[in-house]
N, C-alpha and C. Protein backbone atom coordinates (compact mmCIF):
# COMPACT_ATOMS: atom_id res chain seq x y z
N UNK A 1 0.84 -1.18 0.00
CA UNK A 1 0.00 0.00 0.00
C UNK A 1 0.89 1.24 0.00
N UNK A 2 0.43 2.09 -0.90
CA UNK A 2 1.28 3.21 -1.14
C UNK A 2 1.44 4.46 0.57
N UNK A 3 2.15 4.89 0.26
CA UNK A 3 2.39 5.70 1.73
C UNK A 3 1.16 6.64 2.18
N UNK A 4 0.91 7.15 0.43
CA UNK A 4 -0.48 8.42 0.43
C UNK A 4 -1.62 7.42 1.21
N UNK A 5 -1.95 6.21 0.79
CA UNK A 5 -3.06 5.70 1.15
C UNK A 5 -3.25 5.27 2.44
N UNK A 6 -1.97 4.91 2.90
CA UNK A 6 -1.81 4.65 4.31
C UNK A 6 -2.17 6.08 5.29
N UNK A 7 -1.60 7.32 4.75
CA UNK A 7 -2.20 8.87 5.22
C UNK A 7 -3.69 8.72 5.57
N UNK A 8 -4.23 8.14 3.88
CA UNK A 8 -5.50 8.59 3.86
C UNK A 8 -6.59 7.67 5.07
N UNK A 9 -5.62 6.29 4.73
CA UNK A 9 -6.46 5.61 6.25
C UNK A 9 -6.59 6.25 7.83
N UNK A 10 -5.09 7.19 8.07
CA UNK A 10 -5.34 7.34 9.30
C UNK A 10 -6.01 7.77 9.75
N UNK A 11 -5.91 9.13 8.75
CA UNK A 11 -6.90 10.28 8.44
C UNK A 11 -8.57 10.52 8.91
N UNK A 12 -9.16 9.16 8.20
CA UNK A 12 -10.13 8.79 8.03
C UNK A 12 -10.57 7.62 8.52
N UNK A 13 -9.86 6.98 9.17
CA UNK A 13 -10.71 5.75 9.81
C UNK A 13 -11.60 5.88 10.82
N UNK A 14 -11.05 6.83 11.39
CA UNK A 14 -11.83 7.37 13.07
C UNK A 14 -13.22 7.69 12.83
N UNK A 15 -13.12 8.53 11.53
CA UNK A 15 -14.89 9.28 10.82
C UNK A 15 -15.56 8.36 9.54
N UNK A 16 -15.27 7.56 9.05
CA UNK A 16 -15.57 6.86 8.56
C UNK A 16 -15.63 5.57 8.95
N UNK A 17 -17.24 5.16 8.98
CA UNK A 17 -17.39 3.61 9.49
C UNK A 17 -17.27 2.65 8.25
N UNK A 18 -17.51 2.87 7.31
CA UNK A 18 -17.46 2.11 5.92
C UNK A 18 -15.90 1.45 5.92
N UNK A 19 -14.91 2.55 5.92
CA UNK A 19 -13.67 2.65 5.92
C UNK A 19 -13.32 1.38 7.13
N UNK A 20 -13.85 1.88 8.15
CA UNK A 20 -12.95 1.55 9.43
C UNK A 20 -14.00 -0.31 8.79
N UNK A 21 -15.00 -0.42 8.47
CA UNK A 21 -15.44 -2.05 9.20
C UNK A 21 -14.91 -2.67 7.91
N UNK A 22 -14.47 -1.83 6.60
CA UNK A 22 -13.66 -2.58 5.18
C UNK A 22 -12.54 -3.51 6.46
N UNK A 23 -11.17 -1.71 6.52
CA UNK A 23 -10.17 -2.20 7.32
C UNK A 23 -9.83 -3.36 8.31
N UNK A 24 -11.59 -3.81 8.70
CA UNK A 24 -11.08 -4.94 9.86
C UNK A 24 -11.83 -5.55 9.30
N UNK A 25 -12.46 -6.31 8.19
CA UNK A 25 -12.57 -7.25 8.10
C UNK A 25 -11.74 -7.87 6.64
N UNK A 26 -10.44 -6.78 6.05
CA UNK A 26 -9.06 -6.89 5.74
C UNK A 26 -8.41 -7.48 6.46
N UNK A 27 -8.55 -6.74 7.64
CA UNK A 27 -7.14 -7.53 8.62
C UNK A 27 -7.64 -9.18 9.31
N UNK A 28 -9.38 -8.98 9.55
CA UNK A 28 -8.99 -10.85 9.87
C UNK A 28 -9.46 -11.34 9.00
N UNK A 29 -9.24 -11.33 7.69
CA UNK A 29 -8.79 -11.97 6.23
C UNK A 29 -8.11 -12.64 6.48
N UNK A 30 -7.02 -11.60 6.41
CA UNK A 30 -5.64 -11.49 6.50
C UNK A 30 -4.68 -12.61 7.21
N UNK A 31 -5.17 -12.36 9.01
CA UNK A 31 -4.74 -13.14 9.76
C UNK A 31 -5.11 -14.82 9.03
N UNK A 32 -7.03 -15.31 9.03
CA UNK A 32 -7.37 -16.34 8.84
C UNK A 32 -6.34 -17.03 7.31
N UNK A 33 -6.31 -15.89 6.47
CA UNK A 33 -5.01 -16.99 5.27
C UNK A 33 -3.85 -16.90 5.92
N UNK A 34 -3.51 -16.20 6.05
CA UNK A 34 -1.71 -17.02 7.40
C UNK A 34 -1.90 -17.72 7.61
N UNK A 35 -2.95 -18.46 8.83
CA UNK A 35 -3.24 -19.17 9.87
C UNK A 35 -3.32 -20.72 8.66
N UNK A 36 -3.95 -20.48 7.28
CA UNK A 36 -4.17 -21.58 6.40
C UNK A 36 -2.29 -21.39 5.71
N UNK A 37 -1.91 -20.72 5.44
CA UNK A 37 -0.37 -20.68 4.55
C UNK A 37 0.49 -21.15 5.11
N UNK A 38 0.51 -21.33 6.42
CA UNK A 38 1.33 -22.12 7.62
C UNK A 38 1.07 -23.44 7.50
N UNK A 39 -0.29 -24.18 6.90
CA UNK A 39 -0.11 -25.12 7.29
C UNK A 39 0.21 -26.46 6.03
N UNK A 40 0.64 -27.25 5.81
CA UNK A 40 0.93 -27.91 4.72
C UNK A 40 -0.02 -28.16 3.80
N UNK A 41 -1.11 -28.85 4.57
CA UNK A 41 -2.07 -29.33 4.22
C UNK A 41 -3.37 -29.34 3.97
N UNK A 42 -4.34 -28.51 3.31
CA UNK A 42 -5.56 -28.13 3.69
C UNK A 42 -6.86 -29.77 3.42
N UNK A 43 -7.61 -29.88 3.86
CA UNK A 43 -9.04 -30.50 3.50
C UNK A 43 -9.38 -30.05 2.34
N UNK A 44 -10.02 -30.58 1.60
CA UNK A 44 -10.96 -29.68 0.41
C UNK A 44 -11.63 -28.67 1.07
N UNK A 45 -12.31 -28.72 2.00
CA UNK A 45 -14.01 -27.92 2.49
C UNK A 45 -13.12 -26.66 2.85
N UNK A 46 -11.44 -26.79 3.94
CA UNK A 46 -10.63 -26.13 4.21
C UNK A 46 -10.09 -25.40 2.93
N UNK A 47 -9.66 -25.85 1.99
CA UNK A 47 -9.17 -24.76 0.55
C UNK A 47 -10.32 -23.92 -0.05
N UNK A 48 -11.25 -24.78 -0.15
CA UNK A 48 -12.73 -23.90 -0.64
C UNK A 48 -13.05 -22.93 -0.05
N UNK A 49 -12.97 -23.21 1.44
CA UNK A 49 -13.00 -21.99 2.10
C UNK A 49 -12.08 -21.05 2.24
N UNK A 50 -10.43 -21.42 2.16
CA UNK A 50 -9.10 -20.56 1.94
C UNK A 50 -9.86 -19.56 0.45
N UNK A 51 -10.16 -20.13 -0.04
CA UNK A 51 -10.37 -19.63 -1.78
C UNK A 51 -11.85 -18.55 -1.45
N UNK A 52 -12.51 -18.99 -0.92
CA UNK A 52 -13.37 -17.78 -0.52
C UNK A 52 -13.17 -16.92 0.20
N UNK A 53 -12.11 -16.92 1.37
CA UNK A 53 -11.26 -16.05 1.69
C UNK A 53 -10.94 -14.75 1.14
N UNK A 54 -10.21 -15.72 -0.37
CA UNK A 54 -9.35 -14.98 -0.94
C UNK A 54 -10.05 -13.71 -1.04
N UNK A 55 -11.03 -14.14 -1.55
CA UNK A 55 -12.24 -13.46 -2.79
C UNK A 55 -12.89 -12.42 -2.00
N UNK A 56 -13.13 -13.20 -0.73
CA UNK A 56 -13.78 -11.76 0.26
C UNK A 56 -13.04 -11.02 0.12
N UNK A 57 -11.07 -11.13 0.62
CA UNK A 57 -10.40 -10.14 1.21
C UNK A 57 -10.39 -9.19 -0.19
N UNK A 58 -9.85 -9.79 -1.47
CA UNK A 58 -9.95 -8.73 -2.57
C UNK A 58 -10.95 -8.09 -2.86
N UNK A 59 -12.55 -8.47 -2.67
CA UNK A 59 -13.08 -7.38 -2.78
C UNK A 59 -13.55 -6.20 -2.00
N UNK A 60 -13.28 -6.77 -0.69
CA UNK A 60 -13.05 -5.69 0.22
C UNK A 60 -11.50 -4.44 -0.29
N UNK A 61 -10.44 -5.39 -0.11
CA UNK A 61 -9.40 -4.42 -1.08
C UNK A 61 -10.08 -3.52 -1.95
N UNK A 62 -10.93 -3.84 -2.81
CA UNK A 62 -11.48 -3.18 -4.03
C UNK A 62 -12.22 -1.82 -3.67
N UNK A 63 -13.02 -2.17 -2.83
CA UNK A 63 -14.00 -1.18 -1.78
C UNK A 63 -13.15 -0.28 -1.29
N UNK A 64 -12.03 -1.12 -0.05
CA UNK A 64 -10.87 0.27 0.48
C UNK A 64 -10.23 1.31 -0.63
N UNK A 65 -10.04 0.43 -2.00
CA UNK A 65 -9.60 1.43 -3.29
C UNK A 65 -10.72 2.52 -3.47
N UNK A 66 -11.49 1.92 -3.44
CA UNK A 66 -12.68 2.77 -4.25
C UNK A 66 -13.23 3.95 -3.11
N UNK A 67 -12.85 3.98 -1.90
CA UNK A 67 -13.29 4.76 -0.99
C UNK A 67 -11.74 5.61 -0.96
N UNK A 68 -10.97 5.64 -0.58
CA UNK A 68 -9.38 6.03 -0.77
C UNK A 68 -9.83 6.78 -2.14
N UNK A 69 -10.07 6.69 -3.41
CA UNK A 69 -10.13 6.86 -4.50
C UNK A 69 -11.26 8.12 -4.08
N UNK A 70 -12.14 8.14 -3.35
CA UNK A 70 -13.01 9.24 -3.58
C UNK A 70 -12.32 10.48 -2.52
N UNK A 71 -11.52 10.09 -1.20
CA UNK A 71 -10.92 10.60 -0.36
C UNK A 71 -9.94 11.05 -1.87
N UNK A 72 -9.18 10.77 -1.98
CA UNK A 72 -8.19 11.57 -3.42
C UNK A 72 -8.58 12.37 -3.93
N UNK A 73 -9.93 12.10 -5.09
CA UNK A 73 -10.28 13.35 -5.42
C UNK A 73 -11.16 14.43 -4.54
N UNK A 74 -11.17 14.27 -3.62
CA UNK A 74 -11.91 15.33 -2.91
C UNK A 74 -10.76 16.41 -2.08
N UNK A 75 -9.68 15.93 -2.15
CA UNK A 75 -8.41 16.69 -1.82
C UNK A 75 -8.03 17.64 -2.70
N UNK A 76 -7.61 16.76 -3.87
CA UNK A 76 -7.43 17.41 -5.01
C UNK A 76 -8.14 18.39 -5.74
N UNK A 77 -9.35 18.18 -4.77
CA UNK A 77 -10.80 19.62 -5.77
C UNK A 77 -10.47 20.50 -4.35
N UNK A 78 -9.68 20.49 -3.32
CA UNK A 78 -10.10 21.38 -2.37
C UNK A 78 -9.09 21.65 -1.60
């Protein structure tokens, strides 16, 4: 994550709930695929679910872009 965007989180997490409930349910994404990348071996039902993981955490990513992205231009007009 670029340095600006990391600004724009600090900035804004406190006043923004959208922002702040993206950010934490990024971070226990996050944690829960570690917790699977550590381990050798998954179950099927266990990868299916690693793989839906994935999919949550990126489109939440997508959302934190797209909110960051409106925080940008609203700087830039002001």
């Amino acid at each position: 994550m670029e340095k600006r965007d990391q600004e724009l989180i600090r900035k804004y997490l406190s006043t923004d709930p959208e922002l702040k409930r993206c950010m934490e349910e990024h971070e226990k994404y996050e944690r829960r695929l570690e917790e699977w990348n550590r381990r050798v071996y998954l179950p099927p039902e266990e990868e299916m679910e690693r793989k839906k993981i994935q999919k949550l955490k990126l489109a939440g990513r997508d959302r934190i872009e797209a909110i960051l992205a409106k925080y940008r231009s609203q700087g830039s007009r002001g």
